[in-house]
N, C-alpha and C. Protein backbone atom coordinates (compact mmCIF):
# COMPACT_ATOMS: atom_id res chain seq x y z
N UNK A 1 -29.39 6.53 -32.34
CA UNK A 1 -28.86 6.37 -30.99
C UNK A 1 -28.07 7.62 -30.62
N UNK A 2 -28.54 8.10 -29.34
CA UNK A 2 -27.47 9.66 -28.72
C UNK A 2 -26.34 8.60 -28.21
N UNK A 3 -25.02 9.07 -28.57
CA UNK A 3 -23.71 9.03 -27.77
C UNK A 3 -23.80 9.59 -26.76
N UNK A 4 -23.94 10.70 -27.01
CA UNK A 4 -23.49 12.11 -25.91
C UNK A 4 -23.79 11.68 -24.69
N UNK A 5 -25.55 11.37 -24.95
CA UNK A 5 -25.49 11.24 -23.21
C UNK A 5 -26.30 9.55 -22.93
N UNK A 6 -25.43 8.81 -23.43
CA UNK A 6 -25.43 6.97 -23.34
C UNK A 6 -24.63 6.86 -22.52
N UNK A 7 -24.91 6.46 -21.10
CA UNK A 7 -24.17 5.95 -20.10
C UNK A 7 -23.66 4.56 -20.69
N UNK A 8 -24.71 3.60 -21.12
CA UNK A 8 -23.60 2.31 -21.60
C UNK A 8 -23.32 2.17 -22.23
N UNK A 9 -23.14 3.32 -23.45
CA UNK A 9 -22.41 3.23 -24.45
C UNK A 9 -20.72 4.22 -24.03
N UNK A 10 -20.80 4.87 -23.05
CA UNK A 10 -19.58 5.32 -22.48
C UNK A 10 -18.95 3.92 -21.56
N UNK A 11 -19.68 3.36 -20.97
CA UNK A 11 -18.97 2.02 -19.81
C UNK A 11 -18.60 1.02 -20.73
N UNK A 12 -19.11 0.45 -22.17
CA UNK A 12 -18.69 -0.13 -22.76
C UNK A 12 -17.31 0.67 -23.68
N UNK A 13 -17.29 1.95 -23.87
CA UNK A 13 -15.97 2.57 -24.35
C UNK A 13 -14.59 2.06 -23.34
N UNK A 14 -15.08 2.28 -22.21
CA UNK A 14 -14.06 1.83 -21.01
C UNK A 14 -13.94 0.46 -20.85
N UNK A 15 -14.62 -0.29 -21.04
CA UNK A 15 -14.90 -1.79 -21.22
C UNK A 15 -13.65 -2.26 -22.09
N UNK A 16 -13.80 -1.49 -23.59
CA UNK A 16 -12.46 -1.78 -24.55
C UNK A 16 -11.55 -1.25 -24.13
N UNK A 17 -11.31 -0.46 -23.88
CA UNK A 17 -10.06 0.54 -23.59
C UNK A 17 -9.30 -0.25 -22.24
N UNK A 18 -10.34 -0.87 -21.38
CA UNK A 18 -9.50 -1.57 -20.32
C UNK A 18 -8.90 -2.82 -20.32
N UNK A 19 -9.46 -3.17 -21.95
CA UNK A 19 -8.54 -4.66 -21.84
C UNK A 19 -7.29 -4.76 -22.62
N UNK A 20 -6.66 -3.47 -22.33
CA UNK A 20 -5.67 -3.41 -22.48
C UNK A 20 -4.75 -4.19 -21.08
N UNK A 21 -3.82 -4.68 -21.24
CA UNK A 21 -3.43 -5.20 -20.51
C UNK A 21 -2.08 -4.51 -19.17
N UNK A 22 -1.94 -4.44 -18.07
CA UNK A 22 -1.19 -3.88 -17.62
C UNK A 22 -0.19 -4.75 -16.74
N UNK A 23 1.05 -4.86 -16.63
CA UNK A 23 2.34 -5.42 -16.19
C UNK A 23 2.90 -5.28 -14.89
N UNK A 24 2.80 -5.70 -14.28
CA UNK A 24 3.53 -5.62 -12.65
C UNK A 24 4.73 -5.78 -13.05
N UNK A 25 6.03 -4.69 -12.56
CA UNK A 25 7.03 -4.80 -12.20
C UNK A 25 7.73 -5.05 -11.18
N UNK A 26 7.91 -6.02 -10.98
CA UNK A 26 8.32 -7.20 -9.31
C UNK A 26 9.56 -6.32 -9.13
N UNK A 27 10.55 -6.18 -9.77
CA UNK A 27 11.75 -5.45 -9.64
C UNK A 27 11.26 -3.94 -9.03
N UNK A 28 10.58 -2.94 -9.52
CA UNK A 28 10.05 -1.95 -9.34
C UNK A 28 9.68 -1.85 -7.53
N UNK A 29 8.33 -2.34 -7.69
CA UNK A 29 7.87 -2.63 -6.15
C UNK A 29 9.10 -3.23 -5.32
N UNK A 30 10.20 -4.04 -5.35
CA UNK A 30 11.00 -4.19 -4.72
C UNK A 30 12.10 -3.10 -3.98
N UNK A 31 12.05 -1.84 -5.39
CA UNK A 31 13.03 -0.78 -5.22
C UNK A 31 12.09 0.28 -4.24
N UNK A 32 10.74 0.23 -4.06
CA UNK A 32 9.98 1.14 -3.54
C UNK A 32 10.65 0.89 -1.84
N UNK A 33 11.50 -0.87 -1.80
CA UNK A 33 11.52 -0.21 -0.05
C UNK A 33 10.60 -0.04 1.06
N UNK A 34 9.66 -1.16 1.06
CA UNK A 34 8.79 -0.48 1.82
C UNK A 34 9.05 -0.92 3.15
N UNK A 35 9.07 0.45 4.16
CA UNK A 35 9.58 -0.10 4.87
C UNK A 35 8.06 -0.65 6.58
N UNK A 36 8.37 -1.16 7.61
CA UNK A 36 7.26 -1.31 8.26
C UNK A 36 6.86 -0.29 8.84
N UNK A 37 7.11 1.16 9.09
CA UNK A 37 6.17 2.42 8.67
C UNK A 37 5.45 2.85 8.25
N UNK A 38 6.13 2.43 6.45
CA UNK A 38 5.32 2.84 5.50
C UNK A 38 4.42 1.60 5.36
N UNK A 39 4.52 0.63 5.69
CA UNK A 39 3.48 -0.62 5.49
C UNK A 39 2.23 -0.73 6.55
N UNK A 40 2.71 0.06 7.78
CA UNK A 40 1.83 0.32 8.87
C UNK A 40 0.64 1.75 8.49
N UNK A 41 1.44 2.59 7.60
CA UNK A 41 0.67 3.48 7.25
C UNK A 41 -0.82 2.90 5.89
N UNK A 42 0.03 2.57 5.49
CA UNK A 42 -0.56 1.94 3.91
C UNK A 42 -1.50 1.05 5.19
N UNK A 43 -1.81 0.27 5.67
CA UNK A 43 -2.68 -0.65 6.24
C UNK A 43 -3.63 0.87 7.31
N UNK A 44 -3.52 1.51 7.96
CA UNK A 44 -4.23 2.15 8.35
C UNK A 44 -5.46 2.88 7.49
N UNK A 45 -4.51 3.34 6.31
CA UNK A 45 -4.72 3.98 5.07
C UNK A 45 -5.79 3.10 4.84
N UNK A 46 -5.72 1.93 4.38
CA UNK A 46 -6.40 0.95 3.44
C UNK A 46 -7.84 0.34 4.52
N UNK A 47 -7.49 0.48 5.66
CA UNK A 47 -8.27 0.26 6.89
C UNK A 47 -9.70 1.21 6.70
N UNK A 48 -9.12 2.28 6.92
CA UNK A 48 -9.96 3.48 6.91
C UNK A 48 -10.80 3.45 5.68
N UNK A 49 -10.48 3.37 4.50
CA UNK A 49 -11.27 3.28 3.21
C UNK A 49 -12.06 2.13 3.57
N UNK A 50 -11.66 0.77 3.96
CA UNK A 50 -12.58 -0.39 4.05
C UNK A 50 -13.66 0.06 4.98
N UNK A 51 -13.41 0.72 5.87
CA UNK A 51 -14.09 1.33 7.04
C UNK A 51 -15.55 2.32 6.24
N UNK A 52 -15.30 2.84 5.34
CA UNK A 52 -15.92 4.16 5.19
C UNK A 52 -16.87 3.04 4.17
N UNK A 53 -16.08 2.12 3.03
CA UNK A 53 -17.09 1.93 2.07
C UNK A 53 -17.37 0.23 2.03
N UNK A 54 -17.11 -0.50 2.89
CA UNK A 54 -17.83 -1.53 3.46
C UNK A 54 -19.37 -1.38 3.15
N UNK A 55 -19.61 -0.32 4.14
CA UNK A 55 -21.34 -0.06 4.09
C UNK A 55 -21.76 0.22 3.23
N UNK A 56 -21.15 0.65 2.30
CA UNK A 56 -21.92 0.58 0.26
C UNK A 56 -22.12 -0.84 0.39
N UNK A 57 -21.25 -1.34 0.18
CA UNK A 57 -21.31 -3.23 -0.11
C UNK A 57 -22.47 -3.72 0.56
N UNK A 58 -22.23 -3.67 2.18
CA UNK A 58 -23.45 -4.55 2.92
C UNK A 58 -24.94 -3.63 2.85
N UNK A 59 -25.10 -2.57 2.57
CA UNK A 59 -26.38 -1.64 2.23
C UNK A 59 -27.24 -2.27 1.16
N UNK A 60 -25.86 -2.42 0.07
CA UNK A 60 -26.86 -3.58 -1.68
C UNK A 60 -26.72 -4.19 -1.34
N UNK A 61 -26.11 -5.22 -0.07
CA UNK A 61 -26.43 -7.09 0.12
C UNK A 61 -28.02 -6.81 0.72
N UNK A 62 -28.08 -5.90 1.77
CA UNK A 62 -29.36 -6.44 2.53
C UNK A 62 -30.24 -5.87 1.44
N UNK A 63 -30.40 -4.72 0.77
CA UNK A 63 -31.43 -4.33 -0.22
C UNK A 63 -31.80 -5.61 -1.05
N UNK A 64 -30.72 -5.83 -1.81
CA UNK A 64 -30.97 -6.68 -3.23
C UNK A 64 -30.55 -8.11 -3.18
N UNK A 65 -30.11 -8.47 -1.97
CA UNK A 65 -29.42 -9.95 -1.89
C UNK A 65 -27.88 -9.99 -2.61
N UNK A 66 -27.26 -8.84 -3.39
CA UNK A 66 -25.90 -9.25 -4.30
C UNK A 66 -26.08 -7.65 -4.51
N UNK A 67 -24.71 -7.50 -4.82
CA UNK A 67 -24.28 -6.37 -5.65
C UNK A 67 -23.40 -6.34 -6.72
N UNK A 68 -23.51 -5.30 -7.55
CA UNK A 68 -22.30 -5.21 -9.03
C UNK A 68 -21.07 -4.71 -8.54
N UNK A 69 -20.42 -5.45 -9.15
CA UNK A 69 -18.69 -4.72 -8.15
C UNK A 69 -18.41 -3.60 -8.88
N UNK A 70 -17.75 -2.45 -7.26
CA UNK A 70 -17.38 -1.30 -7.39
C UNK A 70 -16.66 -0.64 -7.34
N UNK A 71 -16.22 0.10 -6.89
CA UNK A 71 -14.76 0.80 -6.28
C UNK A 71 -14.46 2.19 -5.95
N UNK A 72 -14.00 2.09 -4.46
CA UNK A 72 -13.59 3.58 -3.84
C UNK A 72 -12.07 3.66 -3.76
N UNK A 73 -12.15 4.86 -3.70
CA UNK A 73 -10.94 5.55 -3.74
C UNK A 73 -10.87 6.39 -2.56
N UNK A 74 -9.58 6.33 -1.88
CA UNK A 74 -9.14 7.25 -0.99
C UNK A 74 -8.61 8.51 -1.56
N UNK A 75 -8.83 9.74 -1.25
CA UNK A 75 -8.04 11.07 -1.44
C UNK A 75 -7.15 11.36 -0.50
N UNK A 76 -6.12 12.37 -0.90
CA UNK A 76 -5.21 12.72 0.38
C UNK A 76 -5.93 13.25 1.83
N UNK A 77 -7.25 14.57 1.58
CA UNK A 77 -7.19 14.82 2.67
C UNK A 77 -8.56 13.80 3.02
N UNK A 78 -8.74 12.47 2.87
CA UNK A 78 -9.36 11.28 3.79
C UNK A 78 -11.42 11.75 3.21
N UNK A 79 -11.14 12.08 2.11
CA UNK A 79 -12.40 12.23 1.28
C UNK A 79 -12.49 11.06 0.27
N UNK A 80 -13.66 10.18 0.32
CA UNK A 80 -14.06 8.96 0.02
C UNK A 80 -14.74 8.94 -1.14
N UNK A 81 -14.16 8.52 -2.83
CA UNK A 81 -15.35 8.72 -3.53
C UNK A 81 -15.22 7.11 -4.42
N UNK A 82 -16.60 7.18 -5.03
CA UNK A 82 -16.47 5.46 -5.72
C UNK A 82 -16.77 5.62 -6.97
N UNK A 83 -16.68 4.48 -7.14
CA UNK A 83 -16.52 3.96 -9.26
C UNK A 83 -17.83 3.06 -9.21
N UNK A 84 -18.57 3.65 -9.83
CA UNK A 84 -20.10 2.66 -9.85
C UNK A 84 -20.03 2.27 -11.45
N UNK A 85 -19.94 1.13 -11.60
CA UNK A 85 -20.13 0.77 -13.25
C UNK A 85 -21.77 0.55 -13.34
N UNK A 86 -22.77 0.20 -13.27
CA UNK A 86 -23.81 -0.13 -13.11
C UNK A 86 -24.59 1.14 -12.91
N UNK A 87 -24.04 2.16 -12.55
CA UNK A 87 -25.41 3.57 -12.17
C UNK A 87 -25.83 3.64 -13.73
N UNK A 88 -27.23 4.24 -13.99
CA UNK A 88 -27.81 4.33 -14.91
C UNK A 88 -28.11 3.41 -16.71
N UNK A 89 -27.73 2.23 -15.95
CA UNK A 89 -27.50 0.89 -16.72
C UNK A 89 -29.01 -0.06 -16.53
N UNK A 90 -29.88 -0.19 -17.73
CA UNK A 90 -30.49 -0.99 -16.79
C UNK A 90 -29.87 -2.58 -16.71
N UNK A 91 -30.30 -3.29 -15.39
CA UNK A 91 -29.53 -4.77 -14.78
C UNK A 91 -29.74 -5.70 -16.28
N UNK A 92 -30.16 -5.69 -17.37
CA UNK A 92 -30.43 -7.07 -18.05
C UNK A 92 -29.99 -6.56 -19.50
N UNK A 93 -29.01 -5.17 -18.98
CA UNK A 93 -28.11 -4.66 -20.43
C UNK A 93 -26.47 -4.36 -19.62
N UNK A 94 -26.17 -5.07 -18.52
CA UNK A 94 -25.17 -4.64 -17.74
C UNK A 94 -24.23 -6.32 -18.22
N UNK A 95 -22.92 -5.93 -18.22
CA UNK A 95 -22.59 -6.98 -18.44
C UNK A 95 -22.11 -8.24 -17.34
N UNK A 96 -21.40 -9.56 -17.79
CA UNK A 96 -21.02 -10.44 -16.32
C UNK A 96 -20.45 -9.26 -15.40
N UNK A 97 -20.69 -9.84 -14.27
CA UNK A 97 -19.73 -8.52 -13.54
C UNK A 97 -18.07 -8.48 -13.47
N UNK A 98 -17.58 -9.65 -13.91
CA UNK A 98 -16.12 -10.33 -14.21
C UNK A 98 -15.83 -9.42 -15.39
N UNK A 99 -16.72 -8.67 -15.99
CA UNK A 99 -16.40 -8.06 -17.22
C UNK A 99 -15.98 -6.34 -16.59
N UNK A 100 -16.97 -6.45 -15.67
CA UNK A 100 -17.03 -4.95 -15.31
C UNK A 100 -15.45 -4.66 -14.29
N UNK A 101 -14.96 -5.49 -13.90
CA UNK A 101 -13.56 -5.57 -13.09
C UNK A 101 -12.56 -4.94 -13.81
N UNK A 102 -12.18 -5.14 -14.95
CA UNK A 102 -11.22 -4.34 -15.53
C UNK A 102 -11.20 -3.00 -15.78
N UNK A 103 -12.65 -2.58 -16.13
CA UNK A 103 -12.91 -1.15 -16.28
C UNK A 103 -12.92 -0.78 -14.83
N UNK A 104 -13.33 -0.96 -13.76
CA UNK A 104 -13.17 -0.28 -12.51
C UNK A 104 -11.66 -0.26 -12.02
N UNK A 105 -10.91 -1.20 -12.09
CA UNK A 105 -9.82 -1.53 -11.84
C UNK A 105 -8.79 -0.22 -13.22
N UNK A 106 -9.29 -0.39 -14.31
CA UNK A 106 -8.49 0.71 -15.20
C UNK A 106 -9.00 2.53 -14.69
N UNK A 107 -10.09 2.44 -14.57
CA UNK A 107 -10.56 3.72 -13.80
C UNK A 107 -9.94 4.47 -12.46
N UNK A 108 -9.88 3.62 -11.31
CA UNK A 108 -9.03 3.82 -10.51
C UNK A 108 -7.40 4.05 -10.53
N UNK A 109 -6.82 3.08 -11.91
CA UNK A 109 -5.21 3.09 -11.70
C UNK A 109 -5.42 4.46 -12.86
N UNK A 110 -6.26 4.88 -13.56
CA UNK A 110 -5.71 6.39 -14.11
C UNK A 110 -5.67 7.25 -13.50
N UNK A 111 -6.62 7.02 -11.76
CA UNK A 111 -6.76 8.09 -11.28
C UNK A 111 -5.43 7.73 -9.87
N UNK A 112 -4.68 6.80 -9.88
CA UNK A 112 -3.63 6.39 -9.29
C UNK A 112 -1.86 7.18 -9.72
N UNK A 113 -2.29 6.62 -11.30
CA UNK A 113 -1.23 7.46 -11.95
C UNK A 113 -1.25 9.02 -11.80
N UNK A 114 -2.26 9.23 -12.00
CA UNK A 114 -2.33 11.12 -11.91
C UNK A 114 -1.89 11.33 -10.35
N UNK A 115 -1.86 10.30 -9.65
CA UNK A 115 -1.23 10.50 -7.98
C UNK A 115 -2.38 11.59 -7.34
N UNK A 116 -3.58 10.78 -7.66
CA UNK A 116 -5.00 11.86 -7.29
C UNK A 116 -5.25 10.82 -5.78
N UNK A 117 -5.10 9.85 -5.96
CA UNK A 117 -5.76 8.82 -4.76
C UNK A 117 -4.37 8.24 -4.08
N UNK A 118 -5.03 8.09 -3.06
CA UNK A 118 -3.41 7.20 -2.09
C UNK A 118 -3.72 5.74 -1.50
N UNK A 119 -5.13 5.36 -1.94
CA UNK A 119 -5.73 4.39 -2.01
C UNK A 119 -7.03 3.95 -2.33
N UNK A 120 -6.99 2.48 -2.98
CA UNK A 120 -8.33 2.35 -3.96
C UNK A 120 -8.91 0.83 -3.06
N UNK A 121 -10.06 0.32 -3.71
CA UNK A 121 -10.71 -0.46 -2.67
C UNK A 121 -11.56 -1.23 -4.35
N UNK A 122 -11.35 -2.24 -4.79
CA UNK A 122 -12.05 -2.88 -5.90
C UNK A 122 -13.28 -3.74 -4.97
N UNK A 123 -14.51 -3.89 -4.88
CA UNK A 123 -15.79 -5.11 -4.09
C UNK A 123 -16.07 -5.46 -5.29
N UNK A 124 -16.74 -7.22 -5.02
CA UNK A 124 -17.41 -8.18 -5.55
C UNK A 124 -17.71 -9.09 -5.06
N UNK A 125 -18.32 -9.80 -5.63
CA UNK A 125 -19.16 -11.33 -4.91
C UNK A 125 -18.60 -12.28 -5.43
N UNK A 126 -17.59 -13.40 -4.43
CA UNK A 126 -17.05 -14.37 -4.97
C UNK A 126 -18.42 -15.54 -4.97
N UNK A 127 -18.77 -16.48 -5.57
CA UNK A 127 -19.55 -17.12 -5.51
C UNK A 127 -18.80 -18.74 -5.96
N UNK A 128 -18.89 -19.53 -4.72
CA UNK A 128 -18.22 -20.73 -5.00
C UNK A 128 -18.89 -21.94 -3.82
N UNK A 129 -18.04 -23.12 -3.87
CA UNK A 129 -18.78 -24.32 -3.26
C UNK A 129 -17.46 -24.78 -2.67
N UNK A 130 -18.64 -25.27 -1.07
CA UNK A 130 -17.72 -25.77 -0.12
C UNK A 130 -17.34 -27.08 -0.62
N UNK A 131 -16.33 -27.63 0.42
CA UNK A 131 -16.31 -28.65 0.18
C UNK A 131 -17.32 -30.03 0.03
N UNK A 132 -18.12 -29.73 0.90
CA UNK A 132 -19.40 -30.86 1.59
C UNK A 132 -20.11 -30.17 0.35
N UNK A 133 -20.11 -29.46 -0.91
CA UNK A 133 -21.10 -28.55 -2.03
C UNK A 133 -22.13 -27.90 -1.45
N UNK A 134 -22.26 -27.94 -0.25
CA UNK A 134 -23.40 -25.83 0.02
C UNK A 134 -22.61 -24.99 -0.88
N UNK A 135 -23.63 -24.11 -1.63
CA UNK A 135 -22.71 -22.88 -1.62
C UNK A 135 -21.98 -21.75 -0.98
N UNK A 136 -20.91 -21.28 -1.23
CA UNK A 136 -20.18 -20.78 -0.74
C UNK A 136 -20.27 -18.53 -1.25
N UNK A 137 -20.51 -17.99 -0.24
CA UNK A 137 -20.65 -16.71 -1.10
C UNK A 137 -19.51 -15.78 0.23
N UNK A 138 -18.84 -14.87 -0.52
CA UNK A 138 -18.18 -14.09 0.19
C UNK A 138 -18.19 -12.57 -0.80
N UNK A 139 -18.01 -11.16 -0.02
CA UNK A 139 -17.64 -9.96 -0.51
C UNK A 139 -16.12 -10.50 -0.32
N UNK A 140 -15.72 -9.62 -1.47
CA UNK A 140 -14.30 -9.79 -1.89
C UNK A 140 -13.56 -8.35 -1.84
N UNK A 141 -12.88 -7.86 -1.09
CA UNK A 141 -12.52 -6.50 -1.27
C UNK A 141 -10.86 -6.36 -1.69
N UNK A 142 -10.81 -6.05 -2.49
CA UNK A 142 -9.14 -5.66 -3.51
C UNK A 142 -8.52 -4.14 -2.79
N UNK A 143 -7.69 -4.64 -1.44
CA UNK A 143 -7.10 -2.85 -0.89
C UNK A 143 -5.88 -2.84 -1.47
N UNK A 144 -6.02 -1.07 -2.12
CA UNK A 144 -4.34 -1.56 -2.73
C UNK A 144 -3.47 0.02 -2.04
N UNK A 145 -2.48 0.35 -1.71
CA UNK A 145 -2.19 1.79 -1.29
C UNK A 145 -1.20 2.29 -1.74
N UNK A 146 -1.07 3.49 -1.69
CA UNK A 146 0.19 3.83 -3.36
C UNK A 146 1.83 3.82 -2.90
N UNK A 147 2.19 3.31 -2.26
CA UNK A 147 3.51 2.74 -1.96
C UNK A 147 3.67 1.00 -2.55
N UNK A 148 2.39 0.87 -2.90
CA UNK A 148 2.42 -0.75 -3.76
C UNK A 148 2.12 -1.99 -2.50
N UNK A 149 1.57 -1.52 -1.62
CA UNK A 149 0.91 -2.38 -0.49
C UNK A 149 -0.35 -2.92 -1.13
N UNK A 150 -0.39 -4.07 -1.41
CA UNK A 150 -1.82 -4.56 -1.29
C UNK A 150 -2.04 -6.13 -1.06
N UNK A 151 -3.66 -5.80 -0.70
CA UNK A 151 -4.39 -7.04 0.15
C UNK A 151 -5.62 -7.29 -0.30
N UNK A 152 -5.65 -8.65 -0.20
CA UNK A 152 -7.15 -8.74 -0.49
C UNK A 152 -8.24 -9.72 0.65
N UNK A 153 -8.83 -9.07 1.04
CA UNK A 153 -9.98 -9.50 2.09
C UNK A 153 -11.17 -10.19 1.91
N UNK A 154 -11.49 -11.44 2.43
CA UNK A 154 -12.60 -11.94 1.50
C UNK A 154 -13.36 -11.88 3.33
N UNK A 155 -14.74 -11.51 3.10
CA UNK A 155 -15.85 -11.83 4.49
C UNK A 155 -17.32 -12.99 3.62
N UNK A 156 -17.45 -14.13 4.49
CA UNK A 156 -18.38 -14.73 4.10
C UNK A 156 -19.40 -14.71 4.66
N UNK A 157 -20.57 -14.82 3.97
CA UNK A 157 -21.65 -14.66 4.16
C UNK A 157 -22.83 -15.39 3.86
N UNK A 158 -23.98 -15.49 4.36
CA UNK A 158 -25.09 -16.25 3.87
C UNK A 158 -26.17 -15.90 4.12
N UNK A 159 -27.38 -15.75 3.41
CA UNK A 159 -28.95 -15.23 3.39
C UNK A 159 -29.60 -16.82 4.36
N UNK A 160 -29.89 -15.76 5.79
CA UNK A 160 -30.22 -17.34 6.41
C UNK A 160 -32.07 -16.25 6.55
N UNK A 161 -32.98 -16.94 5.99
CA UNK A 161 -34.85 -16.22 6.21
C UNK A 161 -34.75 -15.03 5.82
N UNK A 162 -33.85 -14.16 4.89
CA UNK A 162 -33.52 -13.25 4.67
C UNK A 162 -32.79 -12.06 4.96
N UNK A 163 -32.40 -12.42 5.92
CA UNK A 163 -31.07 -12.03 7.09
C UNK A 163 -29.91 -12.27 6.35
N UNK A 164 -29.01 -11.01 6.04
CA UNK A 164 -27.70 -11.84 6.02
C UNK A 164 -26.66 -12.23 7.39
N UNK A 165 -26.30 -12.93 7.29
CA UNK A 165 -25.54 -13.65 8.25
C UNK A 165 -23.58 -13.48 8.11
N UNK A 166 -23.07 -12.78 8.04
CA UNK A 166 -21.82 -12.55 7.94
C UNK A 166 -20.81 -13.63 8.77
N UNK A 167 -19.78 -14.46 8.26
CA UNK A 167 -18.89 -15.30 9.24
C UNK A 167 -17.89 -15.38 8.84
N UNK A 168 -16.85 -16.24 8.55
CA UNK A 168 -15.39 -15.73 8.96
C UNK A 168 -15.04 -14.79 8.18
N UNK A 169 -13.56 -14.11 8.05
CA UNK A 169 -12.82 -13.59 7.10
C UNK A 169 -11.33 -13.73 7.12
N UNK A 170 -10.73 -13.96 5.98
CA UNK A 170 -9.07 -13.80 5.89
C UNK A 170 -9.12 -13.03 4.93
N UNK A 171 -7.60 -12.46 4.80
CA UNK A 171 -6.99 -11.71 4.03
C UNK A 171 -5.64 -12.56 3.32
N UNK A 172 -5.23 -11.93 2.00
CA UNK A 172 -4.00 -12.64 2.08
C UNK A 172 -3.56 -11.31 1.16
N UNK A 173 -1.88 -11.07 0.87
CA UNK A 173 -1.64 -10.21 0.27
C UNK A 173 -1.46 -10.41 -1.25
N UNK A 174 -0.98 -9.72 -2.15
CA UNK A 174 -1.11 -9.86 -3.94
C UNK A 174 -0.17 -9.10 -4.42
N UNK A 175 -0.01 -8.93 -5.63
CA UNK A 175 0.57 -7.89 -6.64
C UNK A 175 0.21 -6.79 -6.94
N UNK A 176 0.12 -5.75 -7.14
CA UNK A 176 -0.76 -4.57 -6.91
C UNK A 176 -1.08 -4.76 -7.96
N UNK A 177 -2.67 -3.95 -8.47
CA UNK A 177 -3.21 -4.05 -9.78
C UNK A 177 -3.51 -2.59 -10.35
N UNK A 178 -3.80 -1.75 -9.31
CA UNK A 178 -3.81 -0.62 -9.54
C UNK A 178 -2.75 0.51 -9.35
N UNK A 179 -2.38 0.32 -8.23
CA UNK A 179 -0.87 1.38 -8.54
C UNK A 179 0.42 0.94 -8.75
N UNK A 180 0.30 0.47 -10.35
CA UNK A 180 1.31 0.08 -11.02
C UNK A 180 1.33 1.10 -12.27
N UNK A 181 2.61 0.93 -12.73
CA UNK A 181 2.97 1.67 -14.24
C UNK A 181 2.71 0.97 -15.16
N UNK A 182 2.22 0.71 -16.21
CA UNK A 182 1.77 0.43 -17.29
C UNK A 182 3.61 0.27 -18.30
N UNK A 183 3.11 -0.74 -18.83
CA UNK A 183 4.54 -0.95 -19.81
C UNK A 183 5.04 0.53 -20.37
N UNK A 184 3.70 0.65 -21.31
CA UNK A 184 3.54 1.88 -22.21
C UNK A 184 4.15 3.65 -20.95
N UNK A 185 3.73 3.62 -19.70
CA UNK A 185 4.39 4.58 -18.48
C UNK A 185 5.61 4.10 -18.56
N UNK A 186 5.86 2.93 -18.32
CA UNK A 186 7.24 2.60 -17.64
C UNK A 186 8.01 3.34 -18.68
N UNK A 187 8.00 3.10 -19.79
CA UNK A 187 8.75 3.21 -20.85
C UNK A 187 9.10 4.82 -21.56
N UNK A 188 7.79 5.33 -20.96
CA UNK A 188 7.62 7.21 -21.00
C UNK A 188 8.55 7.71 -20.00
N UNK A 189 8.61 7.14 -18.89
CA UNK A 189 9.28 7.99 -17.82
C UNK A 189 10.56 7.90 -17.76
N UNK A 190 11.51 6.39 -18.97
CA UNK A 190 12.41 6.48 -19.04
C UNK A 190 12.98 7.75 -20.05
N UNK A 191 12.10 7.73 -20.46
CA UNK A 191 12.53 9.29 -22.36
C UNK A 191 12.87 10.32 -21.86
């Protein structure tokens, strides 16, 4: 077997390495202050990225019916790039996609910490049942922006003759997952 150039034998390196676990500091994000400026910015911010990479998401719904969850990143000067776990994988050696979340999610917050991105964007397919049991399918988008603003947006959807059919959406807000310090940071930056 080549290492060198094994794409899933590198996504599974990141696979381990990301289940390492990382710590929200509630105290921390509290001292950041944010004030409704900076929360108006961070939502424009996080706007604009949903704006740019939405159309990745709904491009693999209408192609393939579903997609593998991904993730973009905002740069300072408003240059858009993403985290594909799945490129050069074939689909029936790729793992749950619940697996692939941590490594995209650890990918982005290294490139958070290095203070390279000012906002990241995690997609996936929630897949669940209404109440009356139709199924229930929504894109799930994780906005997070580096003042520690984040939201998460769910839009639902349904394959009606092969059409997708897009209908409501809410948001609600969260804990940040990506631009946070890591125990192991927190604890460096005090030394």
């Amino acid at each position: 077997m080549r290492i060198k150039n094994n794409k899933f034998f590198k996504f599974m390196i990141v696979m381990v390495f990301s289940s390492f676990t990382f710590l929200v500091n509630a105290e921390e994000a509290l001292e950041l202050g944010i004030t409704e400026d900076v929360k108006k910015t961070a939502f424009n911010n996080m706007n604009y990225l949903m704006a740019q990479s939405l159309v990745k998401a709904k491009e693999k719904l209408a192609k393939d019916g579903k997609f593998y969850p991904f993730g973009a990143a905002l740069f300072g000067g408003g240059k858009v790039r993403y985290v594909w776990a799945d490129v050069g994988v074939e689909p029936e050696k790729l793992p749950p996609p619940n697996l692939a979340l941590p490594a995209i999610r650890k990918t982005l917050h290294v490139n958070a910490v290095k203070e390279q991105i000012v906002a990241s964007a995690v997609y996936y397919i929630l897949e669940d049942t209404k109440p009356d049991g139709s199924p229930s399918s929504k894109i799930v988008v994780e906005l997070e922006h580096l003042p520690g603003v984040a939201v998460a947006r769910a839009i639902e959807y349904e394959v009606v003759n092969g059409a997708i059919i897009y209908g409501n959406s809410g948001e609600k807000e969260f804990p940040p997952k990506i631009f946070v310090k890591s125990e192991a940071e927190s604890k460096g930056s005090k030394q």
